[in-house]
Protein backbone atom coordinates (compact mmCIF):
# COMPACT_ATOMS: atom_id res chain seq x y z
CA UNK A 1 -3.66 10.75 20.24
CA UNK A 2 -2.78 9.59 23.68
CA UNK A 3 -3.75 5.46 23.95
CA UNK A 4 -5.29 4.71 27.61
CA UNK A 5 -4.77 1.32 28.79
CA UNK A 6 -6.67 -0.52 31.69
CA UNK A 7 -4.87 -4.16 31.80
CA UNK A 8 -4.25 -5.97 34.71
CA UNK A 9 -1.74 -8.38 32.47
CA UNK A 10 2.11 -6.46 32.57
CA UNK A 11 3.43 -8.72 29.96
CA UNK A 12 0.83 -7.64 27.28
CA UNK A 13 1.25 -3.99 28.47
CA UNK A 14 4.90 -4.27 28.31
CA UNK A 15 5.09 -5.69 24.59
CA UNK A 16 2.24 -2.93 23.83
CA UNK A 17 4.88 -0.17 24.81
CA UNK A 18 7.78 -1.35 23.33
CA UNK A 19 5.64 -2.06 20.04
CA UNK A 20 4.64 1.43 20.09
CA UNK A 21 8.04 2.87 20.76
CA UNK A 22 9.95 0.81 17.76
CA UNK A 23 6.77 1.07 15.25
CA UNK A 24 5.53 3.74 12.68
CA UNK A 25 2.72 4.02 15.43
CA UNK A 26 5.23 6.10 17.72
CA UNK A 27 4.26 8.92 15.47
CA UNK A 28 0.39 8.68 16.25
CA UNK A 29 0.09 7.29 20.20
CA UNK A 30 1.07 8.65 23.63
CA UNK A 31 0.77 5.40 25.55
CA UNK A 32 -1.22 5.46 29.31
CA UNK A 33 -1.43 2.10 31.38
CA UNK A 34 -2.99 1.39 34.63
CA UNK A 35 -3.36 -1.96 36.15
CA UNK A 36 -5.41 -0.71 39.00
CA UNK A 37 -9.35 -0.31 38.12
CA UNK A 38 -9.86 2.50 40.47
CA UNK A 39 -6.53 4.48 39.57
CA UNK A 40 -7.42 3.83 35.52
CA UNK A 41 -11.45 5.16 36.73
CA UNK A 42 -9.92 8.13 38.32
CA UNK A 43 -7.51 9.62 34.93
CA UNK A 44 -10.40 9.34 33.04
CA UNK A 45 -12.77 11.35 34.96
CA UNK A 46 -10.01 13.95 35.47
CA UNK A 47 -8.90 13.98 31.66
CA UNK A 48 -10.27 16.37 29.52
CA UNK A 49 -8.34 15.38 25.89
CA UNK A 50 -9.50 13.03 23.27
CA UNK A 51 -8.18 9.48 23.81
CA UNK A 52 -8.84 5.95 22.80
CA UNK A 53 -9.92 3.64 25.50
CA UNK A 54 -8.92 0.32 25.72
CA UNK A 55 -10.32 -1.97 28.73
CA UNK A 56 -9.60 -5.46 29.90
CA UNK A 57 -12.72 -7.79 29.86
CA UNK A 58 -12.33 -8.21 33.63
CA UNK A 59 -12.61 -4.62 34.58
CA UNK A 60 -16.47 -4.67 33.54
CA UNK A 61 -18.94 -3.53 34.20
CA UNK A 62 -17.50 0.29 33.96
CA UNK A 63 -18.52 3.03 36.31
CA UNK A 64 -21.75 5.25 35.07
CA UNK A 65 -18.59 7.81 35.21
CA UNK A 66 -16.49 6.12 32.06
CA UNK A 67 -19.23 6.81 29.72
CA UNK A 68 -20.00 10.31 30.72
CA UNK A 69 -16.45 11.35 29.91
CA UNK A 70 -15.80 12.78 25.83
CA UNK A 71 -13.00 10.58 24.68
CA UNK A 72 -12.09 9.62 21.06
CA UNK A 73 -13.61 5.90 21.14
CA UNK A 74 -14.00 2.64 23.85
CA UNK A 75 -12.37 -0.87 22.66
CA UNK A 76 -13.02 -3.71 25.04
CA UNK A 77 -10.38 -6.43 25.45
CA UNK A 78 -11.04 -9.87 25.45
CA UNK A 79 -8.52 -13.13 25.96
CA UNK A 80 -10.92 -15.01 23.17
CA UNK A 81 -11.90 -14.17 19.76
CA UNK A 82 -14.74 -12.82 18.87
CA UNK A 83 -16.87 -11.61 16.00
CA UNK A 84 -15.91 -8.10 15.96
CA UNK A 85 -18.36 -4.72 15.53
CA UNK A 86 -21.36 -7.06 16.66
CA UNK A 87 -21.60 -4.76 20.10
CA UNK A 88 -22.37 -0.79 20.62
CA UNK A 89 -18.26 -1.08 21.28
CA UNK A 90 -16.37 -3.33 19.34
CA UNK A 91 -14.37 -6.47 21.64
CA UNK A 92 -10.77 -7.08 19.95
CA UNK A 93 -8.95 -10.13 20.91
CA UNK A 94 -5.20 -9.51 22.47
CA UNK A 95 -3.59 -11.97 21.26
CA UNK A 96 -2.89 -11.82 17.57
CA UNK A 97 0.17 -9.90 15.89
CA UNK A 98 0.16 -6.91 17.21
CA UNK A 99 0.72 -5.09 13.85
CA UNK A 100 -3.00 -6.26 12.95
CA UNK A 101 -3.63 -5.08 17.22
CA UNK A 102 -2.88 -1.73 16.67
CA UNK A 103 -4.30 -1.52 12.99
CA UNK A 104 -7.68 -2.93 14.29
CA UNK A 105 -7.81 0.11 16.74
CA UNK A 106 -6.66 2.72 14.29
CA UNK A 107 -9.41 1.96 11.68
CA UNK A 108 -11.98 1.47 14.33
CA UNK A 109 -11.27 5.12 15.44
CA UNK A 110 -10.43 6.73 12.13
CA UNK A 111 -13.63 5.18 11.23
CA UNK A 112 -16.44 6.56 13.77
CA UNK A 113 -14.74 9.65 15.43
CA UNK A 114 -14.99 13.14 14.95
CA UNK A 115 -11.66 14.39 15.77
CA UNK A 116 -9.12 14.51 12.97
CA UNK A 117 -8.23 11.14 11.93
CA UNK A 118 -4.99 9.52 13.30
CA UNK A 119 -3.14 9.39 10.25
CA UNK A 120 0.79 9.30 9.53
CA UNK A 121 3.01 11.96 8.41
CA UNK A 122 4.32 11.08 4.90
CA UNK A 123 3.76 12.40 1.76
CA UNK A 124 3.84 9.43 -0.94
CA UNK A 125 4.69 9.79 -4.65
CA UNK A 126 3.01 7.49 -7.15
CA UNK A 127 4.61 5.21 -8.85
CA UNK A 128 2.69 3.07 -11.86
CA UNK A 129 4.17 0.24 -13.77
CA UNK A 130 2.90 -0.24 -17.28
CA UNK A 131 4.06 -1.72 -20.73
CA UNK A 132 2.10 -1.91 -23.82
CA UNK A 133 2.93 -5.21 -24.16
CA UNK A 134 2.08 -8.06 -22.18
CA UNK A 135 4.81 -10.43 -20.48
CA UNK A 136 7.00 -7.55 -20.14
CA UNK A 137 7.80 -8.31 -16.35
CA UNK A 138 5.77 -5.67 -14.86
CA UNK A 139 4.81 -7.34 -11.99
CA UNK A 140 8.55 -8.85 -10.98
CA UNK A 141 9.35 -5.26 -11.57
CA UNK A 142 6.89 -3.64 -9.33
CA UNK A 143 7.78 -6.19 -7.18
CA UNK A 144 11.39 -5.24 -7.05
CA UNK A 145 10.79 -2.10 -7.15
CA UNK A 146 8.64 -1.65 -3.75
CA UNK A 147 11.36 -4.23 -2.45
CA UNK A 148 14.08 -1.95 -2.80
CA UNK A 149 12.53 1.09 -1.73
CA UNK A 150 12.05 -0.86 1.38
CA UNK A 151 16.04 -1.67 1.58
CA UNK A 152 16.21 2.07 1.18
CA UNK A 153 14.16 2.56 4.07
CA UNK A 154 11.04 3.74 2.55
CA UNK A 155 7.87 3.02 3.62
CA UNK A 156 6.37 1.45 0.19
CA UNK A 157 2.49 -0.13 -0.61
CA UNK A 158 2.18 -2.49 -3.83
CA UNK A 159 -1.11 -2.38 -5.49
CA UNK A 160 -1.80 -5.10 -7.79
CA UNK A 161 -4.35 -3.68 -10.47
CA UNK A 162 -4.40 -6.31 -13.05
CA UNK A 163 -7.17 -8.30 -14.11
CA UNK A 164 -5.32 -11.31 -13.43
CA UNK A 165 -2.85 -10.83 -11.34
CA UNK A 166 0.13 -12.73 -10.86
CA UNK A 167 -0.34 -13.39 -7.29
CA UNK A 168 0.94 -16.99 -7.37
CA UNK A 169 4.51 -15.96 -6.58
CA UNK A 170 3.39 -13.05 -4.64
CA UNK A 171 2.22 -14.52 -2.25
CA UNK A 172 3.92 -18.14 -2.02
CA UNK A 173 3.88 -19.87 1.36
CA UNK A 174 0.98 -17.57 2.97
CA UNK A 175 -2.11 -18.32 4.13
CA UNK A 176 -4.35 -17.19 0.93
CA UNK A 177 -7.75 -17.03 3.11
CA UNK A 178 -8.20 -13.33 3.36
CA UNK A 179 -9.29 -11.34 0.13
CA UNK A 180 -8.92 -7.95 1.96
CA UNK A 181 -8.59 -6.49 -1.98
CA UNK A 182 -12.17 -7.19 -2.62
CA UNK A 183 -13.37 -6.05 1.10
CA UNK A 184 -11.20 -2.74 0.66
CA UNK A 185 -13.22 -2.01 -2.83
CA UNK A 186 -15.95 -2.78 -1.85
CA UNK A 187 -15.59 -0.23 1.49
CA UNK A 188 -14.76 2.26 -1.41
CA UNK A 189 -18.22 2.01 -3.11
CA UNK A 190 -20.07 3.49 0.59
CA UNK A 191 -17.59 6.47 0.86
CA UNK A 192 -14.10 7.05 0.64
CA UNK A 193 -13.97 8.17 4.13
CA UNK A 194 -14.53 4.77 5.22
CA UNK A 195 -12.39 2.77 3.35
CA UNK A 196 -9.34 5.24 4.03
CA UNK A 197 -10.36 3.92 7.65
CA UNK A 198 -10.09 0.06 6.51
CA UNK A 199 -6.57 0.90 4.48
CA UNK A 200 -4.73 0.11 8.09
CA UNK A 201 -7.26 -2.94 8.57
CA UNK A 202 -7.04 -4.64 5.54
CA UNK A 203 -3.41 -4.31 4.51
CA UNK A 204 -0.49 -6.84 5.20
CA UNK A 205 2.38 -6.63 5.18
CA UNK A 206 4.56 -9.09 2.81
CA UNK A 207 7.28 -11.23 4.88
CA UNK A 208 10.10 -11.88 2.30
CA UNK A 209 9.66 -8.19 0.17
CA UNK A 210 8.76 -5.76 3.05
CA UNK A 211 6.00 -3.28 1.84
CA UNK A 212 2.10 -3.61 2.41
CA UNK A 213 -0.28 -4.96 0.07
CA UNK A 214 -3.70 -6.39 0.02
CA UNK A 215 -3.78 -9.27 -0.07
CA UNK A 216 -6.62 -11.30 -2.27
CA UNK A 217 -7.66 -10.58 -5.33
CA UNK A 218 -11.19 -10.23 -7.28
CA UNK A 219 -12.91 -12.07 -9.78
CA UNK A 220 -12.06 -10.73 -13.38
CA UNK A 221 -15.53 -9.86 -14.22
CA UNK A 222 -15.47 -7.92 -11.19
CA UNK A 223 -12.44 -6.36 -11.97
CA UNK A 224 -13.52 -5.74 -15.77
CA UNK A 225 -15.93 -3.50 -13.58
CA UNK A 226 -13.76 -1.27 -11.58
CA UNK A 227 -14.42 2.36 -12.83
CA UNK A 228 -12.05 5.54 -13.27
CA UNK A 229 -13.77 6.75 -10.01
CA UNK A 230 -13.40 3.07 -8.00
CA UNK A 231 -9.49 3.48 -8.98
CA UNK A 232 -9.34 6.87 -7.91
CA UNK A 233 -10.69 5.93 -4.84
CA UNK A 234 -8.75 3.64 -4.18
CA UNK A 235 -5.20 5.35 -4.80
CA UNK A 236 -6.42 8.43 -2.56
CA UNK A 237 -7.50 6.09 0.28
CA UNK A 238 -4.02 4.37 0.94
CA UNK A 239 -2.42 8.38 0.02
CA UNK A 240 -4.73 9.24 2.91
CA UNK A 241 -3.10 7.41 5.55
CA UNK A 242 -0.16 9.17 5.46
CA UNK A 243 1.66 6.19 6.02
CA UNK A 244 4.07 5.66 3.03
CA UNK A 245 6.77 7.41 1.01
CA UNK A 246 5.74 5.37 -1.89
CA UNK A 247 2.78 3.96 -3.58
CA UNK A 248 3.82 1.66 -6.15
CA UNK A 249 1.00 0.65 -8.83
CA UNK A 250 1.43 -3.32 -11.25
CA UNK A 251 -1.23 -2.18 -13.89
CA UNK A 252 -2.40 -4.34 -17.10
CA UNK A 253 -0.91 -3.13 -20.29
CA UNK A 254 -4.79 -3.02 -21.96
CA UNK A 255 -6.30 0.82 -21.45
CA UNK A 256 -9.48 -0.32 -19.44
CA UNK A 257 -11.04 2.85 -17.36
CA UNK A 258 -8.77 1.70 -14.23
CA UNK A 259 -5.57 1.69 -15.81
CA UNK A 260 -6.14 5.01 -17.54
CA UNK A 261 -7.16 6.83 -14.01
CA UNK A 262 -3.98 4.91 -12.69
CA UNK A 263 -1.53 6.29 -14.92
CA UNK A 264 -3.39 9.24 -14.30
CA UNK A 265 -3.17 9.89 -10.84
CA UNK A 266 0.71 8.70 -10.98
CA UNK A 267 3.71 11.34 -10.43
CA UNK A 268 6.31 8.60 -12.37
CA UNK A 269 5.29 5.92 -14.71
CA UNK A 270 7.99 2.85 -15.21
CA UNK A 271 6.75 2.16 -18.91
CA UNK A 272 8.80 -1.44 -19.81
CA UNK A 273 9.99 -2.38 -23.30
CA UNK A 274 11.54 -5.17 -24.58
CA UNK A 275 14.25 -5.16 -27.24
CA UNK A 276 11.57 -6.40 -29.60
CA UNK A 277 10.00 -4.82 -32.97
CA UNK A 278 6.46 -5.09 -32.18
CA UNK A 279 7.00 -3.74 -29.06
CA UNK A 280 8.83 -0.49 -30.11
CA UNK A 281 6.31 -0.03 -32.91
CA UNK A 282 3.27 -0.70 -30.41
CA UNK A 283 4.78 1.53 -27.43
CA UNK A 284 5.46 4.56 -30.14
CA UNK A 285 1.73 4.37 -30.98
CA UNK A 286 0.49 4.32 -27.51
CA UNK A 287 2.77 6.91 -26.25
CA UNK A 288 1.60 9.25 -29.19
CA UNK A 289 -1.71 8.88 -28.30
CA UNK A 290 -1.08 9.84 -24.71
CA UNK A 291 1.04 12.52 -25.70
CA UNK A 292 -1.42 14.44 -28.21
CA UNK A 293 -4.40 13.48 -25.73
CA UNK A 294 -6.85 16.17 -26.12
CA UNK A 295 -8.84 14.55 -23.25
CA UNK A 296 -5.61 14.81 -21.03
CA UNK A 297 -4.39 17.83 -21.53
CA UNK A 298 -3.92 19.12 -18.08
CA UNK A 299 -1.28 15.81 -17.79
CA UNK A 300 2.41 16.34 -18.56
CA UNK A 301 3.09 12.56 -19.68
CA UNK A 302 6.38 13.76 -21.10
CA UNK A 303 7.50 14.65 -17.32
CA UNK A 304 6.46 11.24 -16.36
CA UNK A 305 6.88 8.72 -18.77
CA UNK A 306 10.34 6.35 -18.12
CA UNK A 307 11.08 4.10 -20.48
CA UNK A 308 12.82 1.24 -18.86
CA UNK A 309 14.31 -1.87 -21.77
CA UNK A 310 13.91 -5.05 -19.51
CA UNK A 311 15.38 -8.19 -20.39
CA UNK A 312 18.36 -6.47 -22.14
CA UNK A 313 21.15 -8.49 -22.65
CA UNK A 314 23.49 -5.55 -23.70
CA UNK A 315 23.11 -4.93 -27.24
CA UNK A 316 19.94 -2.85 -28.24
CA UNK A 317 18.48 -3.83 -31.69
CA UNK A 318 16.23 -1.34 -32.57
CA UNK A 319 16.82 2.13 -33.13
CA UNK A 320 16.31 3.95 -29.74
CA UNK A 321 14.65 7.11 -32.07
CA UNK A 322 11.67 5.48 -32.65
CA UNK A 323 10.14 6.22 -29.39
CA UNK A 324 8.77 9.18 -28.80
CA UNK A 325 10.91 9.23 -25.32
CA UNK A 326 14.12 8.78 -24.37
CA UNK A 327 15.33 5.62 -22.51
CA UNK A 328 15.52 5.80 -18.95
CA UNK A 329 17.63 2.38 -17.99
CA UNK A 330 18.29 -1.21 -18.67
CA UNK A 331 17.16 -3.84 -16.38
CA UNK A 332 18.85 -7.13 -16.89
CA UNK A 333 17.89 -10.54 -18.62
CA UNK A 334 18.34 -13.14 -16.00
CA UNK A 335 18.01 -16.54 -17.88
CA UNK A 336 16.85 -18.17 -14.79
CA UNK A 337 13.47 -16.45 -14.56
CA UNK A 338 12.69 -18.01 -17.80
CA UNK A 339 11.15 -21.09 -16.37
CA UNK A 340 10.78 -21.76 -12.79
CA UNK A 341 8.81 -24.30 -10.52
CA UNK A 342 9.14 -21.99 -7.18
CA UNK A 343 8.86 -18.56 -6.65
CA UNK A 344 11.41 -18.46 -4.24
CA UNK A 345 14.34 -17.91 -6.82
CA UNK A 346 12.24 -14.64 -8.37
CA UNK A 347 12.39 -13.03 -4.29
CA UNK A 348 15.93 -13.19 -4.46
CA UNK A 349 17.82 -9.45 -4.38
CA UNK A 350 20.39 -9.68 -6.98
CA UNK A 351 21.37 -8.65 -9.87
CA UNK A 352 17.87 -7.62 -11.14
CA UNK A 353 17.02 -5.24 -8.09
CA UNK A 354 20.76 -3.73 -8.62
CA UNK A 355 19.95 -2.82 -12.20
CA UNK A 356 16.54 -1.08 -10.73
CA UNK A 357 18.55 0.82 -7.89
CA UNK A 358 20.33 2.44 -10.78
CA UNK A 359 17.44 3.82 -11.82
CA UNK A 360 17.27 7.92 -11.65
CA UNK A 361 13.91 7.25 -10.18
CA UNK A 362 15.13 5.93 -6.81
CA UNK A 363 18.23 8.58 -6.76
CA UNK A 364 15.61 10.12 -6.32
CA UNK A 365 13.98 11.80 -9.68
CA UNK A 366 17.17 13.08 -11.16
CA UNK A 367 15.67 15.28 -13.72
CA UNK A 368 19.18 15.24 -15.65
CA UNK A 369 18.72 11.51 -16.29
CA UNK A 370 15.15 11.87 -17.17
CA UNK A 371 15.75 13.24 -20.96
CA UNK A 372 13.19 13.69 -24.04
CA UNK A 373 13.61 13.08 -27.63
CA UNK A 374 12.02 15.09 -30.25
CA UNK A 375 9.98 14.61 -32.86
């Protein structure tokens, strides 16, 4: 989609351009400037593509001739903030980061036009994170997990589905005044059209760890109340962008409708044990019951599930036959995680995310190190 630009200031349409040309948005935008009103007037009568207009504040009022042209959609500039979508066009403010810029534009367009949607090239796999068992580490896993797909140079997004997440660390040392989680589900409920279009609006990305997230989270009633379909939703929304080579999932370890259509909808499922009687004997049942599903037949768990022991200190305990799948890997027990007062010591890349790099997952799937046991 080519990007027109009418701005009379060369710094801002210098740092536009270069943005473009070193961002995931060099995929989507051919870039157009003109400082000159009647130069900028006289492309867009000539052009005859779809393009997104963007225009200064100070080149108003446009010429009759602006609006008769077909292009994708108008975006007025201004230096000041501004409630935004309160006009027939919407007014975006310059200056903020120009990450959240571009993404304000992209969801604007993907939201009202009628071309195809600009939308990135990548085809994600889903990854889910799940344990029977509470306090298993899932979400220091997931965690670590997006992280290092990002050293690999993936492009990763970490959604948080628990009913109380554990956001604390998460998301130590930002500004905790957007809850784009609850906006983006509740964008879901009008049509999933529209809240793939709010996906590039609402996410962030995380400064320490690298991959996008919402950020926020809902109540737990209201999360109690997040159906199969809401979850689906959701999952195929962020798929939609085409933005990512990985979409990695922190789900509770209770069954509740989402968590089902999570593990669902997932190509891989991390599924973490610890070294621990009960919860051998309560991941065998579970598994079972997911593996003799009648309601899930068309589902191949036994091509998904990887059993990963965490907190292993090097000598397993329990008999490794009890599960109904093969172990996948080991992730270390790092004594330090066992109480903390800051976050910043779980954010650290060490010895944990070595231990997850290991994984066949990341190699990527190696189907020889993904075995089955039987019986």
């Amino acid at each position: 989609m080519r990007l027109v630009l009418l701005e009379e200031d060369r710094y801002f349409v210098d740092m536009c351009s270069s943005y473009i040309r070193t961002s995931e948005h060099a995929e989507k935008f051919m870039f157009t400037t003109f400082s000159n009103k009647e130069q900028g007037f006289d492309y867009i009568e000539r052009s005859k593509e779809p393009y997104i207009l963007l225009v200064h504040e100070s080149f108003m009022p446009l010429p009759e001739r602006v609006f008769q042209q077909q292009h994708g959609c108008l975006i007025i500039l201004s230096d000041t903030s501004v409630a935004a979508d309160v006009m027939e066009y919407p007014v975006l403010c310059k200056y903020q980061p120009l990450n959240q810029f571009f993404s304000h534009i992209i969801s604007h367009f993907n939201e009202y036009t009628t071309s195809p949607r600009l939308r990135g090239d990548h085809s994600a796999e889903v990854i889910s994170v799940y344990s029977a068992v509470g306090g298993s580490g899932k979400t220091v896993t997931a965690a670590h997990l997006a992280r290092e797909l990002v050293y690999q140079g993936k492009r990763i997004f970490y959604l948080n589905l628990e009913q109380m997440p554990s956001y604390s660390w998460l998301e130590s040392g930002l500004k905790q005044t957007e809850n784009n989680f609850s906006r983006i589900l509740y964008y879901g409920k009008i049509g999933e059209h529209l809240q793939t279009a709010k996906v590039e609006l609402y996410k962030r990305q995380h400064p320490v760890m690298g991959f996008d997230y919402f950020p926020g989270v809902c109540e737990p009633a209201e999360m109690e109340e997040i159906s199969e379909k809401d979850t689906q939703s959701l999952i195929r929304s962020v798929l939609a962008t085409g933005a990512y080579d990985y979409i990695i999932l922190d789900l509770d370890s209770a069954l509740q409708h989402r968590t089902k259509a999570a593990l669902r909808i997932s190509d891989q499922v991390v599924w973490l044990v610890l070294d621990d009687r009960v919860h051998w004997e309560k991941t065998q049942a579970l598994m079972n019951q997911l593996l003799s599903s009648h309601d899930d037949y068309e589902v191949d768990w036994g091509r998904k599930l990887y059993v990963v022991v965490n907190k292993f200190n090097g000598n397993l305990l329990n008999e490794r036959s009890i599960l109904p799948v093969a172990i996948s890997g080991y992730l270390p027990y790092i004594p330090e995680w066992k109480s903390y007062a800051g976050v910043e010591i779980l954010q650290v890349r060490g010895v944990f995310s070595e231990g997850l790099s290991k994984l066949s997952l990341l190699s990527p799937f190696q189907a020889e190190a993904h075995t089955y046991a039987v019986g």
